[in-house]
Protein backbone atom coordinates (compact mmCIF):
# COMPACT_ATOMS: atom_id res chain seq x y z
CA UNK A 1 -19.88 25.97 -17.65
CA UNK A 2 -16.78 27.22 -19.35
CA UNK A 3 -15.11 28.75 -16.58
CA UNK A 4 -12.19 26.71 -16.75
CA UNK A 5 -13.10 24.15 -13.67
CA UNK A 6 -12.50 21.03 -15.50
CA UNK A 7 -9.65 21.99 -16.83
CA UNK A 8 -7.92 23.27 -13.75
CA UNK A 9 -8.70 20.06 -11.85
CA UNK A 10 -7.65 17.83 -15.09
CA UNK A 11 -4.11 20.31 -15.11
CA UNK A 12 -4.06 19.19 -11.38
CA UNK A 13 -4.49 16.12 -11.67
CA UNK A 14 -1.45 15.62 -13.78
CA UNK A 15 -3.46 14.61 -16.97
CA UNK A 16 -2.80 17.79 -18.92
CA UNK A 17 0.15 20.22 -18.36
CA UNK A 18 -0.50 23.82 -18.13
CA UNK A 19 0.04 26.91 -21.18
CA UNK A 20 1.89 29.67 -18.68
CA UNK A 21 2.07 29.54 -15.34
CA UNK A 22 3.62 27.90 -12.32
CA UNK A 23 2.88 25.31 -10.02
CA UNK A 24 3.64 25.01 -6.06
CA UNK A 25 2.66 22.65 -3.43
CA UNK A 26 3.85 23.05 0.11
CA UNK A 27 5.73 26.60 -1.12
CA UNK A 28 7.75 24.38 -3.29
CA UNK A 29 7.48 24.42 -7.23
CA UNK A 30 6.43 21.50 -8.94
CA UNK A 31 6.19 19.87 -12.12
CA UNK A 32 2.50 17.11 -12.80
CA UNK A 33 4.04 15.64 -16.11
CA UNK A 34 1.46 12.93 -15.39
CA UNK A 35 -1.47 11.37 -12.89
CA UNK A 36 1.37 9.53 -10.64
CA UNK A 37 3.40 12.78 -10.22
CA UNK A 38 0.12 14.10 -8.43
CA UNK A 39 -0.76 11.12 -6.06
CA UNK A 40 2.79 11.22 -5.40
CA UNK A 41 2.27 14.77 -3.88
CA UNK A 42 -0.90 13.33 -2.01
CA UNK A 43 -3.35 14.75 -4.67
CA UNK A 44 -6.27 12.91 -5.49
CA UNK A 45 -9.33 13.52 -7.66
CA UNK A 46 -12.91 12.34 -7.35
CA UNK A 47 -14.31 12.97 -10.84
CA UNK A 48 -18.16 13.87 -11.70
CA UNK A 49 -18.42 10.05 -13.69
CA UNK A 50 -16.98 8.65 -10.50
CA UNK A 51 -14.47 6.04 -12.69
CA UNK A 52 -15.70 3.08 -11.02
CA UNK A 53 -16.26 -0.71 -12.16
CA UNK A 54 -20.17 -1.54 -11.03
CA UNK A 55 -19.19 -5.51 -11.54
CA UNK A 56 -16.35 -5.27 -8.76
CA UNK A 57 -16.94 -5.08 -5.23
CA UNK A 58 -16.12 -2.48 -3.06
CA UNK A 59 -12.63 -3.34 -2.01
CA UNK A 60 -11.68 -4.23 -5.69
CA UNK A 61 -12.57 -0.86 -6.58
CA UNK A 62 -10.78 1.05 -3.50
CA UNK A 63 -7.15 -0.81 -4.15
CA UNK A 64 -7.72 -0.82 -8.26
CA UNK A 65 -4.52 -0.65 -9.04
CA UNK A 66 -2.60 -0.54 -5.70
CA UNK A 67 -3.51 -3.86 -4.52
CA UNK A 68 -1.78 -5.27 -1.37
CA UNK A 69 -0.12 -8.71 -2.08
CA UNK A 70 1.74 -11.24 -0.52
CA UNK A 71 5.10 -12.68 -1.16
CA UNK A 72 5.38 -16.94 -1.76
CA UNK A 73 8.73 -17.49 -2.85
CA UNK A 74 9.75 -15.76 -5.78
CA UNK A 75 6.08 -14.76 -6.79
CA UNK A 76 3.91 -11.97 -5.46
CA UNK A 77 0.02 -12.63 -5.20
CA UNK A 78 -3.28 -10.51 -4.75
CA UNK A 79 -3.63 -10.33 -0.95
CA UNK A 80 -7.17 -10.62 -0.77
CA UNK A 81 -7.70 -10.99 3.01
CA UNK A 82 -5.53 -8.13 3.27
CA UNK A 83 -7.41 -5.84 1.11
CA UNK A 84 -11.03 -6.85 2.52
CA UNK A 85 -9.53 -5.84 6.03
CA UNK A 86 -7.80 -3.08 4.55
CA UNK A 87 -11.35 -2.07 3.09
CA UNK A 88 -13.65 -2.52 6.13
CA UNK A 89 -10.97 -0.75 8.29
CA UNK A 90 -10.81 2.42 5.70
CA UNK A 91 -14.85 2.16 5.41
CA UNK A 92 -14.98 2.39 9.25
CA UNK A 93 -12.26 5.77 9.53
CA UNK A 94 -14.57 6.99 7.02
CA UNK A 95 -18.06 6.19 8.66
CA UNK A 96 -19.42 4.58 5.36
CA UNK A 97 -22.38 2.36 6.09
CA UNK A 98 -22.62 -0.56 3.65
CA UNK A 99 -23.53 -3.86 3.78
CA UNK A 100 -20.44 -5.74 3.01
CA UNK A 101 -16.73 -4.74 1.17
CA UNK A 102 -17.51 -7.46 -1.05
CA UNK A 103 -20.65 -5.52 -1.92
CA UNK A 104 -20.80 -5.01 -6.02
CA UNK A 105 -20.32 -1.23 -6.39
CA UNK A 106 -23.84 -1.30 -9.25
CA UNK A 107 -25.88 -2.51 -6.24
CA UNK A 108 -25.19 0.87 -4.34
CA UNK A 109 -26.81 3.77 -4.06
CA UNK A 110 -25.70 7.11 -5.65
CA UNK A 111 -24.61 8.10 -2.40
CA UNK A 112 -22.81 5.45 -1.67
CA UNK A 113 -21.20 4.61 -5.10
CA UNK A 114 -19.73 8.77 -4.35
CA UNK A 115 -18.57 7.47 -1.20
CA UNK A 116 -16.37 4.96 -2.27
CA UNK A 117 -15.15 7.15 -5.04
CA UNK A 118 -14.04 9.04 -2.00
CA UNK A 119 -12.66 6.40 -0.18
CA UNK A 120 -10.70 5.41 -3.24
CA UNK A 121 -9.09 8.98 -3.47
CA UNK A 122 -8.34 9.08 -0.07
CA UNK A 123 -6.95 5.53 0.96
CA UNK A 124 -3.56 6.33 0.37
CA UNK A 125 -2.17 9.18 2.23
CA UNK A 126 -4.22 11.83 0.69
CA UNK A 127 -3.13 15.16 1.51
CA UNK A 128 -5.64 17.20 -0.63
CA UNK A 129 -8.76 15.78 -2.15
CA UNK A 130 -10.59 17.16 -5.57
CA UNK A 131 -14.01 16.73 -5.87
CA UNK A 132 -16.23 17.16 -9.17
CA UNK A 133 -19.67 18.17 -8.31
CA UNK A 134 -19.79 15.33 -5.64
CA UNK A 135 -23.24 15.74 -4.92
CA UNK A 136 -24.79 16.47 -8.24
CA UNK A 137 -27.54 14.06 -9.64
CA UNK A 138 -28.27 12.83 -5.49
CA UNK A 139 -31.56 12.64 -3.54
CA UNK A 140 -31.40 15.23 -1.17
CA UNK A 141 -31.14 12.61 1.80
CA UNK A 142 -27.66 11.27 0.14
CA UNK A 143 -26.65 14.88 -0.14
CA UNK A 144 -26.77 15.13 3.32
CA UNK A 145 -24.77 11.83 3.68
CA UNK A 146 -22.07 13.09 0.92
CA UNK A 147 -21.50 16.59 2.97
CA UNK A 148 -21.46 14.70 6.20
CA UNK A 149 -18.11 12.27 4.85
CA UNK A 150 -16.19 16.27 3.41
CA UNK A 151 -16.17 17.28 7.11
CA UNK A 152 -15.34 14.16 8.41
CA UNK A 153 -12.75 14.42 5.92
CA UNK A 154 -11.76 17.89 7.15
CA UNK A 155 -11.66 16.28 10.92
CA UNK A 156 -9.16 13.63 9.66
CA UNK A 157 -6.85 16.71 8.63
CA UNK A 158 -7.15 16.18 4.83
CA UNK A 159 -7.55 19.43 2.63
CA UNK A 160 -10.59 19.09 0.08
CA UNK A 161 -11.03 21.01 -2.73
CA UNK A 162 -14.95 20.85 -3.74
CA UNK A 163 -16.36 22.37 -7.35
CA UNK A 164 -19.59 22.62 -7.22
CA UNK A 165 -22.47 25.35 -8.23
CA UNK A 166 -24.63 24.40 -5.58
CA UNK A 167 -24.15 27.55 -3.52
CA UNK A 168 -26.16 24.91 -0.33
CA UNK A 169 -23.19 22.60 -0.57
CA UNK A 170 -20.50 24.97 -0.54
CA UNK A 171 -21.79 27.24 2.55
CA UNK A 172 -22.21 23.67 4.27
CA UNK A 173 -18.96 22.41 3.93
CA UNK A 174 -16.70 24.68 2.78
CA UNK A 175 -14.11 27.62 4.17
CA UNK A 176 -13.07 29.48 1.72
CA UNK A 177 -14.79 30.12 -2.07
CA UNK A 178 -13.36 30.82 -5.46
CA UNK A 179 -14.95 31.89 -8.39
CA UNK A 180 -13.55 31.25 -11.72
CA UNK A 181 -14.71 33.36 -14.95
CA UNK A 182 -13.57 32.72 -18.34
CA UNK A 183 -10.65 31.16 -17.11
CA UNK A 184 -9.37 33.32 -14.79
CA UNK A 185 -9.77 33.70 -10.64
CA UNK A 186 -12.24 35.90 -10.81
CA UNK A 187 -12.82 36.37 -7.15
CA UNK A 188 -12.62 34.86 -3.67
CA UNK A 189 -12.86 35.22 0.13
CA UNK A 190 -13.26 33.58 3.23
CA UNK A 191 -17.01 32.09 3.62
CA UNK A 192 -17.72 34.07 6.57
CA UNK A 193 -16.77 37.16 4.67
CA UNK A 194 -19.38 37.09 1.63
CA UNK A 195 -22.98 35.67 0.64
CA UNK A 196 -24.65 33.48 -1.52
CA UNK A 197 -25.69 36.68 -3.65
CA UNK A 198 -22.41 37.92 -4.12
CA UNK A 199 -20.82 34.77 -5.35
CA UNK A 200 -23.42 34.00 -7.47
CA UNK A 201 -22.92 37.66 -8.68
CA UNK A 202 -19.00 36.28 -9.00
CA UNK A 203 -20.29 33.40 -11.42
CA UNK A 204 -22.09 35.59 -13.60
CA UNK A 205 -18.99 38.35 -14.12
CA UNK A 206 -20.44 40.63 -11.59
CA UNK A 207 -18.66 42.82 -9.10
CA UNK A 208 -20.01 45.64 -6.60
């Protein structure tokens, strides 16, 4: 706590703008004046609270915002076979087991309600994916399930970004590990080239 996560992924995410620095993406500099500047980029962000609505189903809460709709005449109208097929296709790339896409989101599990907060982030064109402790607060078993859906992720060729504390999760899933410190990048390395003890010695300050 206080090592500046939060605020890197909300300075990311386009919702505040950065005190000195730079910003590139692809090599190229950029500017995140707000939210839409960074999904324009392909950057999307799974937060810890999750941001969904528990009274809407599934689909309703994937396409929030970016529904599909039809054309009749002058008018434009919610598509809603479009987004349930939409949904169930999505669901499917993803391997996320539910009953139905019309499912209310507040009759899910945690697991699943983290799943669809994934799906969300990554049904349009996602190139890199931020994720706020995605498994904290889960049964083990959903843990499992969460970790699973990042490398399926990874298979589909989208980047994820994952902060967590849960040293498990991140030698599970992850390739590479950075430590922040008081708001700085305190360390980091390839997984393969460093252990739980020294990044937990990274958290705390420490250094051999």
């Amino acid at each position: 706590n206080g090592a500046g996560k939060s605020t890197l992924m909300k300075v990311l995410s386009g919702l505040y703008k950065q005190s000195e620095g730079s910003l590139f993406f692809s090599g190229n500099k950029v500017n995140l004046n707000s939210p839409r500047d960074s999904q324009n980029l392909g950057l999307e962000m799974v937060y810890q609270d999750l941001a969904l609505a528990g009274n809407l189903p599934i689909g309703d809460n994937i396409f929030l915002g970016r529904e599909p709709v039809k054309k009749v005449g002058p008018f434009n109208f919610l598509d809603h076979k479009k987004r349930k097929q939409l949904t169930e296709e999505h669901l499917a790339k993803l391997k996320i087991n539910v009953k139905s896409a019309d499912q209310k989101v507040e009759e899910l599990s945690g697991g699943q309600r983290q799943a669809v907060a994934i799906a969300r982030a990554t049904a349009f064109n996602a190139k890199i994916v931020i994720m706020d402790e995605p498994t904290a607060a889960l049964a083990v078993k959903e843990v499992g399930k969460v970790l699973d859906l990042i490398l399926n992720l990874k298979n589909l060729g989208v980047s994820v970004i994952v902060i967590s504390h849960r040293m498990d999760d991140i030698f599970s899933v992850c390739d590479r590990v950075m430590a922040l410190f008081q708001g700085t990048n305190f360390a980091e390395s390839l997984l393969k080239d460093t252990s739980r003890d020294e990044v937990i010695g990274w958290i705390m300050g420490k250094k051999d």
